[in-house]
Protein backbone atom coordinates (compact mmCIF):
# COMPACT_ATOMS: atom_id res chain seq x y z
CA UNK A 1 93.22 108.42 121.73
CA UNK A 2 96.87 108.50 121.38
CA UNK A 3 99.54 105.35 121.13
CA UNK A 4 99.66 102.88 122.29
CA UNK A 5 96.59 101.00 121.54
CA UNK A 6 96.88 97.81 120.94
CA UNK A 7 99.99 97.60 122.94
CA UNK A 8 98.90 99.10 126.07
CA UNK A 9 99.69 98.40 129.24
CA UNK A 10 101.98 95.60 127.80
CA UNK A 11 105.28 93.79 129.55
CA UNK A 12 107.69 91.05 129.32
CA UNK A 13 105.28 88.65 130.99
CA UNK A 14 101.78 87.43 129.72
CA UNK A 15 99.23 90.09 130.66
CA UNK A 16 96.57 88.30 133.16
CA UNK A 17 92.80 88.66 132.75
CA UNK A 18 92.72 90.88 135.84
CA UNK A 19 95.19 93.20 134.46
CA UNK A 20 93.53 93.19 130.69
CA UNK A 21 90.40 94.19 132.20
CA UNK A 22 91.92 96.77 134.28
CA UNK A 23 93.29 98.85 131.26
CA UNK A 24 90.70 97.39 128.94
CA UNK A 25 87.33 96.82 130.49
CA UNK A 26 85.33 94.01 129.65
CA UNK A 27 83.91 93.54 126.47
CA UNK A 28 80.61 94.87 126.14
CA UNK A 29 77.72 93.14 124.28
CA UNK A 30 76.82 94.35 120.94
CA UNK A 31 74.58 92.82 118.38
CA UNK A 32 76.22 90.71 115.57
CA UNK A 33 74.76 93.14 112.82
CA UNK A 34 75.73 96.01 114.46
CA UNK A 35 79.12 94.99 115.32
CA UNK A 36 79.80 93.62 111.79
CA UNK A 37 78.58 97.07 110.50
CA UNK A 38 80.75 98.70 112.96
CA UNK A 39 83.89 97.28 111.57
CA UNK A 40 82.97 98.05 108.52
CA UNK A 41 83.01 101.49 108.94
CA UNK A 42 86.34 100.93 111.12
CA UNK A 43 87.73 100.21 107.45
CA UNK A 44 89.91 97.70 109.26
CA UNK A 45 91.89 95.65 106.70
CA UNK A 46 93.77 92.24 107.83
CA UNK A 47 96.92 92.73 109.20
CA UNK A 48 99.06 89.33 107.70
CA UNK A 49 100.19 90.83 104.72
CA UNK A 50 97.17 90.84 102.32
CA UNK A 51 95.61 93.90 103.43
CA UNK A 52 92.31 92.94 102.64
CA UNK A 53 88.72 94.12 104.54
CA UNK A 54 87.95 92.33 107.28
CA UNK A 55 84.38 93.12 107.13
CA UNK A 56 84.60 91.63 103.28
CA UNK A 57 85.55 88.36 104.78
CA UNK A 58 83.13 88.52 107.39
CA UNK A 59 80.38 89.38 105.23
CA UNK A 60 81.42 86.20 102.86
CA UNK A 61 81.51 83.86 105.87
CA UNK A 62 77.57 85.10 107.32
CA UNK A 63 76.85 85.01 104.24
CA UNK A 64 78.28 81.02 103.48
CA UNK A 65 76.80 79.93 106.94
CA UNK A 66 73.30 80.12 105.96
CA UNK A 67 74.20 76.39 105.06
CA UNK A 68 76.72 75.13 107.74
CA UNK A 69 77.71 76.30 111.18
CA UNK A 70 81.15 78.51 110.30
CA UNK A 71 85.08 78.13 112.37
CA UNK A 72 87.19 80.95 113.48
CA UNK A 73 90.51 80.55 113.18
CA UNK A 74 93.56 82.43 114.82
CA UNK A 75 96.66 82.80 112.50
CA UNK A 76 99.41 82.99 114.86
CA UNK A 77 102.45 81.08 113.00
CA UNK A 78 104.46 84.19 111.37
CA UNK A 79 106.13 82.22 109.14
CA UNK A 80 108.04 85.42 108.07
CA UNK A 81 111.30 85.21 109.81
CA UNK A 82 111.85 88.82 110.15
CA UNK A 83 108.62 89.62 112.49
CA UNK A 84 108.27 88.68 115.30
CA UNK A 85 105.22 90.98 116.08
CA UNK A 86 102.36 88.38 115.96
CA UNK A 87 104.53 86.05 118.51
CA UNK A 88 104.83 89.13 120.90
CA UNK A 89 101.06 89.43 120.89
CA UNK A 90 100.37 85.84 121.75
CA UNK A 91 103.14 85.45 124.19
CA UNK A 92 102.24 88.99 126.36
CA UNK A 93 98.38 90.03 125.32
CA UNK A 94 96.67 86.70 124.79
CA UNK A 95 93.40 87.62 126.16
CA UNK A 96 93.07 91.13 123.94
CA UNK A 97 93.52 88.26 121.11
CA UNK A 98 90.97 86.22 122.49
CA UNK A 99 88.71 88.85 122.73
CA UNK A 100 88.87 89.47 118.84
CA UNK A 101 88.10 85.98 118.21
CA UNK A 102 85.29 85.91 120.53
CA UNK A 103 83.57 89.01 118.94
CA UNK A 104 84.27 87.44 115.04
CA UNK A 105 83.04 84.19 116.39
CA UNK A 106 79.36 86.07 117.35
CA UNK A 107 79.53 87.78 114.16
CA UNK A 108 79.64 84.84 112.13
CA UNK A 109 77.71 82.46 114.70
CA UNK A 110 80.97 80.06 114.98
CA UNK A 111 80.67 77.72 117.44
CA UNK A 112 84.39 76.62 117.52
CA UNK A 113 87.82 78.69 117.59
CA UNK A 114 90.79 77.09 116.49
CA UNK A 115 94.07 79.37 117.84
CA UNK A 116 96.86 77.99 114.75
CA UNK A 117 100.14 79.06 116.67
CA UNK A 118 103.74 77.97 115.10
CA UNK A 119 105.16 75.00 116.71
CA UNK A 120 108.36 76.93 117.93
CA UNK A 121 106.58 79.29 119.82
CA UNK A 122 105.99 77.61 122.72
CA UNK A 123 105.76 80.65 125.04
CA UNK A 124 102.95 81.78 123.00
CA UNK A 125 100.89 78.24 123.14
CA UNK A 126 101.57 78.58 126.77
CA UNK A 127 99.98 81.83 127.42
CA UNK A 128 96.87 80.98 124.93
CA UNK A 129 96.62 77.73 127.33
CA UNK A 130 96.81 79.88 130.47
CA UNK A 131 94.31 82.68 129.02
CA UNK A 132 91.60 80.14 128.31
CA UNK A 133 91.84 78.70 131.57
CA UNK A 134 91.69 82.02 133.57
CA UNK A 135 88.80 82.89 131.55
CA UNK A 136 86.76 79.69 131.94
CA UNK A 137 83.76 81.09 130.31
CA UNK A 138 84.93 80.10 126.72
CA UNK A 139 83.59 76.75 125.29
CA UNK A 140 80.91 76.71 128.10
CA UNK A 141 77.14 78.05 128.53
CA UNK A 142 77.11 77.54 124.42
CA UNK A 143 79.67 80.08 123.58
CA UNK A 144 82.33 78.45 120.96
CA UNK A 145 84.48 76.14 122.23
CA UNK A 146 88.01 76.97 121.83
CA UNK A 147 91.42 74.82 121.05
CA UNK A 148 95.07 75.46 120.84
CA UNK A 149 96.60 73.70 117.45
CA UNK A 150 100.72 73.52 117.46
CA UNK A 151 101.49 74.09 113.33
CA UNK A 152 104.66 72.67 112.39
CA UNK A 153 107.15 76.31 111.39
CA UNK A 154 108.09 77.23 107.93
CA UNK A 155 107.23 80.00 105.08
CA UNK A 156 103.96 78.18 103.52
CA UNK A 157 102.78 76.76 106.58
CA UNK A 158 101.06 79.86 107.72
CA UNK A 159 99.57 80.63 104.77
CA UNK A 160 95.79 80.49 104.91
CA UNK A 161 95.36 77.64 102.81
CA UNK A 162 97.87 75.94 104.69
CA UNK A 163 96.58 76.74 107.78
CA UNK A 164 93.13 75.20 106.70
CA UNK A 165 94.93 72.10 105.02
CA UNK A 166 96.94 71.35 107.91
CA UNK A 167 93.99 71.27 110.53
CA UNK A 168 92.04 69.07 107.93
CA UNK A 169 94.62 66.73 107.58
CA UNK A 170 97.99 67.17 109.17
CA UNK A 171 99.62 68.33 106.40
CA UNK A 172 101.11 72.19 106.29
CA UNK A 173 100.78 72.48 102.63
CA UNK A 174 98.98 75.52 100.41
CA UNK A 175 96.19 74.23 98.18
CA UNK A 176 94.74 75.40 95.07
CA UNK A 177 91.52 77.98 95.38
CA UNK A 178 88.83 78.14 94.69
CA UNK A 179 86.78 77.09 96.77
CA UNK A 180 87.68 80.20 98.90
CA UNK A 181 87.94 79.22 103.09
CA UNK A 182 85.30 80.98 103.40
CA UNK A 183 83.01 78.78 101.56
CA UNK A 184 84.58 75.82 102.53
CA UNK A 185 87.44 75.26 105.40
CA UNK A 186 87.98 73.64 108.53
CA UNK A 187 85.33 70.57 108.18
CA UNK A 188 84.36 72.08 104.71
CA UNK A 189 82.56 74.70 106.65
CA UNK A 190 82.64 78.35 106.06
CA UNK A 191 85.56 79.73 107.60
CA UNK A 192 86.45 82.97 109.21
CA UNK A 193 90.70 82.92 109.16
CA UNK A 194 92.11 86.32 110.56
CA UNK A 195 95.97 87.27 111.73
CA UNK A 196 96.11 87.89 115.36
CA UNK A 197 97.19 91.62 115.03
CA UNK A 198 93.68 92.06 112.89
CA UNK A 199 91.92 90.41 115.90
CA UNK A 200 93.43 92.59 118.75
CA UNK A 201 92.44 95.62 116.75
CA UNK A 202 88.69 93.73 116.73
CA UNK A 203 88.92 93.69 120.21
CA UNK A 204 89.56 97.22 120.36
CA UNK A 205 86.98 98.18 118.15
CA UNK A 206 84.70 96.39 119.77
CA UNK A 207 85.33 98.57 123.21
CA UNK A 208 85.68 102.20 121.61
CA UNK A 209 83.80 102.16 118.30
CA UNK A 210 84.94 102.56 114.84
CA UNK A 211 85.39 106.39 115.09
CA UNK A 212 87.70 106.27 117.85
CA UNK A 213 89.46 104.03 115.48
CA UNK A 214 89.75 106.28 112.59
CA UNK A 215 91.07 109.25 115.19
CA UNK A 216 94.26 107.69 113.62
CA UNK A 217 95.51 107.50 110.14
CA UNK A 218 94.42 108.24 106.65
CA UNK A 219 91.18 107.48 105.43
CA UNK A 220 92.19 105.26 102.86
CA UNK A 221 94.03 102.95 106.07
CA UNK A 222 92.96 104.33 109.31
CA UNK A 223 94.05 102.99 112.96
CA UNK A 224 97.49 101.85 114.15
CA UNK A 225 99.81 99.46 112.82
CA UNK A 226 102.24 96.66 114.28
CA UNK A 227 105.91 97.05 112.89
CA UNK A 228 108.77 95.00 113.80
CA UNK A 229 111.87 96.91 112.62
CA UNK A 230 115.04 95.00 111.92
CA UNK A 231 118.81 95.72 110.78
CA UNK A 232 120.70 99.07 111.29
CA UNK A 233 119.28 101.08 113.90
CA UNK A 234 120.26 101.14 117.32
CA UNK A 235 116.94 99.19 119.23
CA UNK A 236 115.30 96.87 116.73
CA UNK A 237 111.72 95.57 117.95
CA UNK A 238 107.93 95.92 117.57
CA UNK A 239 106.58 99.40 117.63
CA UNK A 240 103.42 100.41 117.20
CA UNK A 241 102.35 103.48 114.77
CA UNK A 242 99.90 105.23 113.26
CA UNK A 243 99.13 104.36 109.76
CA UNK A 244 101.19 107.27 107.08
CA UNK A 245 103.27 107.67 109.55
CA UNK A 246 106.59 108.65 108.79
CA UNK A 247 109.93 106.27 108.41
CA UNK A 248 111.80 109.33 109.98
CA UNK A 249 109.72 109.23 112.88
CA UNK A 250 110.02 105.25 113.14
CA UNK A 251 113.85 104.86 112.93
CA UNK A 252 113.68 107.92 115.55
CA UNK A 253 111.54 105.97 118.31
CA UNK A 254 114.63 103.03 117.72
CA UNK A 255 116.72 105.77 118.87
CA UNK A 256 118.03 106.39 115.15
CA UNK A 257 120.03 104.25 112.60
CA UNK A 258 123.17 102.29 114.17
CA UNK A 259 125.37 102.99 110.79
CA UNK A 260 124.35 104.05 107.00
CA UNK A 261 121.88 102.75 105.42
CA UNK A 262 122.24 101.18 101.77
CA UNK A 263 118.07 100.49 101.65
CA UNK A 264 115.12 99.39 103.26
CA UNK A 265 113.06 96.41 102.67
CA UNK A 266 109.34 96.67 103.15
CA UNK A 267 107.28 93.71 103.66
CA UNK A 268 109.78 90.78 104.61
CA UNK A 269 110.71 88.45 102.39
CA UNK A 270 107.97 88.81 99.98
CA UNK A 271 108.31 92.40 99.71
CA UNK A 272 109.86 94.86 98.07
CA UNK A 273 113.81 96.85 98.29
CA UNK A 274 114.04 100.38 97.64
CA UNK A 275 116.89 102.50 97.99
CA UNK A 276 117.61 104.64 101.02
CA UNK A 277 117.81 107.72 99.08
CA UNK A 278 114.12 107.23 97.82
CA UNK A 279 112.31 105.98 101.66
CA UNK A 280 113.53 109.27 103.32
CA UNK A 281 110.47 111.00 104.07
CA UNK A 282 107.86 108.12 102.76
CA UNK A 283 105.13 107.76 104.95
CA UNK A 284 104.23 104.32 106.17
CA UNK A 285 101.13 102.87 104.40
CA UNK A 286 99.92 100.74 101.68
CA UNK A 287 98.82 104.09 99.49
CA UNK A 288 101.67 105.83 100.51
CA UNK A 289 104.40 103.01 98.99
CA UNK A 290 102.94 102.33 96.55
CA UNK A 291 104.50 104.93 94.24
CA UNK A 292 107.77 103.11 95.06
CA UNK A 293 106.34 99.56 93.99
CA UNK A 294 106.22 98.59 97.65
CA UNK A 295 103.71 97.53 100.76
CA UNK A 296 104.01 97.41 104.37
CA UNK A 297 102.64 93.48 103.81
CA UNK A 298 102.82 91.97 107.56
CA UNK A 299 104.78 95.14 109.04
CA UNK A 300 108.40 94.22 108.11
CA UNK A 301 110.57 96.90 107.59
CA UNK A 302 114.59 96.20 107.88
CA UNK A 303 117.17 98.89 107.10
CA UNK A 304 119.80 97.37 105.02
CA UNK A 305 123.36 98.68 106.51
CA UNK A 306 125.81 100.16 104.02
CA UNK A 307 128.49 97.70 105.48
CA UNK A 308 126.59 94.57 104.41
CA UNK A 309 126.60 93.00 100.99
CA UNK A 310 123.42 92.93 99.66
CA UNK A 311 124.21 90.36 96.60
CA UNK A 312 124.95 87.70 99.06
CA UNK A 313 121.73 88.84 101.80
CA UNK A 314 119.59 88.32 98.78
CA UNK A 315 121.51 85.14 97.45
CA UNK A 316 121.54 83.73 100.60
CA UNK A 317 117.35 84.85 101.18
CA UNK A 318 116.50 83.52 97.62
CA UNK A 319 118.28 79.65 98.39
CA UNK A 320 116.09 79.97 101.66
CA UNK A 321 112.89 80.23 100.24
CA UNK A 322 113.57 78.39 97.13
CA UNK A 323 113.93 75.73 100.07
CA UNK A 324 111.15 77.01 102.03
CA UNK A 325 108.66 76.11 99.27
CA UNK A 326 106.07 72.82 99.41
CA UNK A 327 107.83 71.33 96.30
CA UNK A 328 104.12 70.82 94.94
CA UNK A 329 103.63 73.17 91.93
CA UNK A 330 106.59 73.69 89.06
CA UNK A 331 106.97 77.25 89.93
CA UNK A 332 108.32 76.35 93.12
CA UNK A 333 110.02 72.99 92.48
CA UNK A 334 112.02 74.07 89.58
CA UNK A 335 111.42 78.28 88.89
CA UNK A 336 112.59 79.26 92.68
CA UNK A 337 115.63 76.86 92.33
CA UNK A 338 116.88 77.91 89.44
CA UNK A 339 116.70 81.77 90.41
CA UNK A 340 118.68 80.79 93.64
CA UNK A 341 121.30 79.08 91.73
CA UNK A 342 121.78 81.75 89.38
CA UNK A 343 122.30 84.13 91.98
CA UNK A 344 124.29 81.95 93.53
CA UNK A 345 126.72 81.74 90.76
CA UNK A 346 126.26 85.70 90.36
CA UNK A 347 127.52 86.02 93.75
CA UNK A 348 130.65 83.93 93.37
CA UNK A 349 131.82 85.55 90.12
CA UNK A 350 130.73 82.32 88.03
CA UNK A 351 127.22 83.35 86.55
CA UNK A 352 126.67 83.04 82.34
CA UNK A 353 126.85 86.33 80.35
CA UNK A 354 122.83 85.97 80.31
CA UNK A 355 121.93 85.05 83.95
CA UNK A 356 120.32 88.40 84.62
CA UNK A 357 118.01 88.41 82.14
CA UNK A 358 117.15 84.37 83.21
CA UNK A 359 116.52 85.73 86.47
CA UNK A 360 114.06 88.17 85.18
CA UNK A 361 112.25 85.68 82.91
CA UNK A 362 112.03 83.26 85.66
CA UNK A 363 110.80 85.43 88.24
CA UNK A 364 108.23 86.29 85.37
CA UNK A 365 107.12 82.93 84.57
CA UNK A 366 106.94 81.52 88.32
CA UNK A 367 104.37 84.72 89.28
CA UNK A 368 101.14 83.90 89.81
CA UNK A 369 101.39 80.16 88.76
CA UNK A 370 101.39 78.33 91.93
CA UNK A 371 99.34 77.29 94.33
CA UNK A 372 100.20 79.88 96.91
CA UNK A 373 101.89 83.64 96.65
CA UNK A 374 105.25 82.24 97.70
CA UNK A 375 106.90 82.19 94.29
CA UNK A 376 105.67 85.55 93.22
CA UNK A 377 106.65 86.98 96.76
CA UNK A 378 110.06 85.38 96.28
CA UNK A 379 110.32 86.93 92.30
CA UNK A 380 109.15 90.24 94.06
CA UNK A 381 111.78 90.19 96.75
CA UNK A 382 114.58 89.57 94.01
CA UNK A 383 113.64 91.46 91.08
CA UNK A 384 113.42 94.51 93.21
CA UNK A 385 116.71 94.00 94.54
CA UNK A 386 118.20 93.52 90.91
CA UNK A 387 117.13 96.79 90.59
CA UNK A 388 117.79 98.46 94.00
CA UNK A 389 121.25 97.12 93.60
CA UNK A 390 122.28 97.02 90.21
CA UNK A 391 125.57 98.48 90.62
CA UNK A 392 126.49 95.39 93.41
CA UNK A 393 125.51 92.64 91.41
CA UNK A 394 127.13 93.79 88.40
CA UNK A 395 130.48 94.11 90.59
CA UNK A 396 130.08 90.79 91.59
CA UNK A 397 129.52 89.32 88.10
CA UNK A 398 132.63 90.32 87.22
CA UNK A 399 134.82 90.00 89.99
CA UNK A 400 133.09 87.35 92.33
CA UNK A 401 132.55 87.79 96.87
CA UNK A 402 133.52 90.75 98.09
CA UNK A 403 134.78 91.14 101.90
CA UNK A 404 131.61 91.87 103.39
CA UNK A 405 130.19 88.96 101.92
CA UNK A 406 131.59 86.98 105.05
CA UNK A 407 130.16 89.22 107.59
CA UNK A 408 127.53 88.68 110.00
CA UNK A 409 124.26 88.60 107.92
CA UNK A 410 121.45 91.13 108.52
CA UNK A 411 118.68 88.77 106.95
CA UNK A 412 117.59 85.91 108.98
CA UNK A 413 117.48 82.42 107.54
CA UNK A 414 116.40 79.74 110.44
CA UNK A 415 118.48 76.86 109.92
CA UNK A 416 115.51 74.31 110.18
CA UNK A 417 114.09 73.14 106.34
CA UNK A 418 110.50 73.39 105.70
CA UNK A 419 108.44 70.94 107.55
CA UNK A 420 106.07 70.85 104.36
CA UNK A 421 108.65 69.04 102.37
């Protein structure tokens, strides 16, 4: 089957359940073993940014609720500000998300779905509210009953942990692991916590097998991928592609690059920079980047325009999510601040013969040390650009802003401060 998949069929406006079943079908009843076996030869790996086996989890979580009846939750609150892929799903193909959870929820023998969607997206809560109700067979004749959570927005909040923490107790923070969710998480029950994008592609799998699935892709990472592509090319958005695909044929289907490109950035804000000159011709997957030190992580990808300066997108990125963090572990309380301030003072022309090398040992020292990935993403987001851009941030060390340090940024940084803090 060629693309689209998972987006299908889809428009501006929330796709009903008459209209999903139209280009769908209904879902059709498979056993739990079977269907747990079929994903695992789908080779399906979780689509939020850690890449990791679905069928893994879902063995852990069978496995854990032996003892007590196991949750499914829905990760829908894209704390990443640069996607916008998992709110497009929500907001226009609710029901092909619902459908995912259902089929994990038989798998694991849930009998609750919790559907964590980011405050701000209230379009999105709105169509998950109007899905449920048109299907009306959902929390009834002892299928799981289903409810829509509001998560208060910022980075950490949609972490897993997070996610868990918050529905526990109100309170959008990471904690420390173990014990993993899927031992112990909503109601210290086993837990079964999957990224919307993963559970569409359930959905899918669940309808046309795990062969069809691998029609696409290498074997290593097989099926399609969500992308939202950002900066300079001509129509930014979500596009769906198959897995080693490559960049060229990306930035093509956005009807090609608006202006030069100084590099791209793979993986949002907890990814990776790497020169223009090196992405042309790399083909878009996990095994594929990682030669070049980077990931697709939650399908960010935003071409970094030669007219922008990146020493201030980065500056400005690293104060963000120095900000962004819970202010519960050292390596976010102090390491992230002081990196931020340092390139803060790079950026202006008033950094210390040594701050480079600070930078470095900071980003060093804050990685893997906290209670959640956000100060290693954050140390892998600038350490990458210290290299990507060497030649920038030495200019600037010497001779302070530059004139394209006022322009329009190309990096989004909501205004709004964490509501973890």
């Amino acid at each position: 089957m060629s693309l689209p998949r998972l987006l299908l069929g889809v428009a501006a406006e929330p796709m009903s359940l008459d209209r999903h079943l139209d280009v769908h079908g209904g879902l059709p009843r498979v056993r739990r073993q079977d269907m747990l076996a079929e994903l695992e030869r789908s080779g399906l790996r979780g689509r939020g940014g850690a890449s990791f086996p679905l069928a893994t989890k879902l063995g852990a979580v069978v496995a854990a609720g032996r003892r007590r009846r196991p949750v499914v939750v829905v990760n829908g609150t894209e704390g990443e500000p640069m996607s916008v892929k998992d709110r497009m799903l929500l907001e226009c193909l609710p029901h092909l998300v619902l459908d995912g959870a259902a089929c994990v929820a038989d798998i694991v023998g849930a009998d609750e779905i919790v559907v964590a969607v980011d405050e701000a997206s209230r379009q999105g809560t709105e169509a998950v509210r109007s899905a449920l109700h048109e299907r009306g067979d959902l929390g009834v004749r002892g299928g799981p009953s289903v409810r829509v959570l509001s998560v208060p927005g910022g980075y950490v909040s949609g972490q897993e942990t997070a996610v868990i923490n918050f529905i526990n107790t109100g309170d959008p923070r990471p904690v420390m692991q173990p014990p993993r969710i899927t031992d112990r998480g909503v109601g210290r029950r086993p837990t079964a916590l999957s990224n919307v994008e993963t559970l569409a592609h359930v959905a899918l799998i669940a309808r046309h097998g795990a062969d069809w699935f691998r029609e696409l892709g290498p074997r290593e990472s097989p099926g399609s991928v969500l992308v939202t592509l950002g900066g300079g090319v001509r129509a930014p958005g979500v596009y769906e592609i198959e897995t080693g695909s490559h960049l060229g044929s990306l930035i093509d289907a956005a009807e090609g690059l608006a202006e030069p490109v100084r590099a791209f950035l793979f993986g949002g804000y907890a990814g990776n920079w790497v020169d223009a000159t090196r992405a042309r011709g790399v083909r878009l997957s996990n095994g594929a980047l990682s030669p070049l030190r980077a990931t697709l992580g939650a399908g960010v990808i935003v071409a970094l325009p030669a007219s922008a300066c990146p020493v201030a997108e980065v500056a400005r990125v690293a104060s963000w999510m120095a900000d962004e963090g819970a202010g519960q572990c050292g390596p976010c309380a102090n390491g992230l601040n002081a990196i931020a301030d340092a390139l803060a003072e790079v950026c202006a022309g008033a950094a210390r013969r040594d701050a480079f090398g600070d930078i470095r040992r900071w980003a060093e020292l804050v990685t893997a040390r906290g209670a959640c990935g956000h100060p290693d993403g954050t140390a892998r987001f600038v350490t990458s650009a210290l290299g990507v851009f060497s030649a920038e941030f030495d200019d600037h060390a010497r001779h302070g802003l530059c004139d394209a340090c006022e322009r329009r940024p190309v990096l989004s940084c909501p205004r709004q401060r964490s509501a973890v803090r």
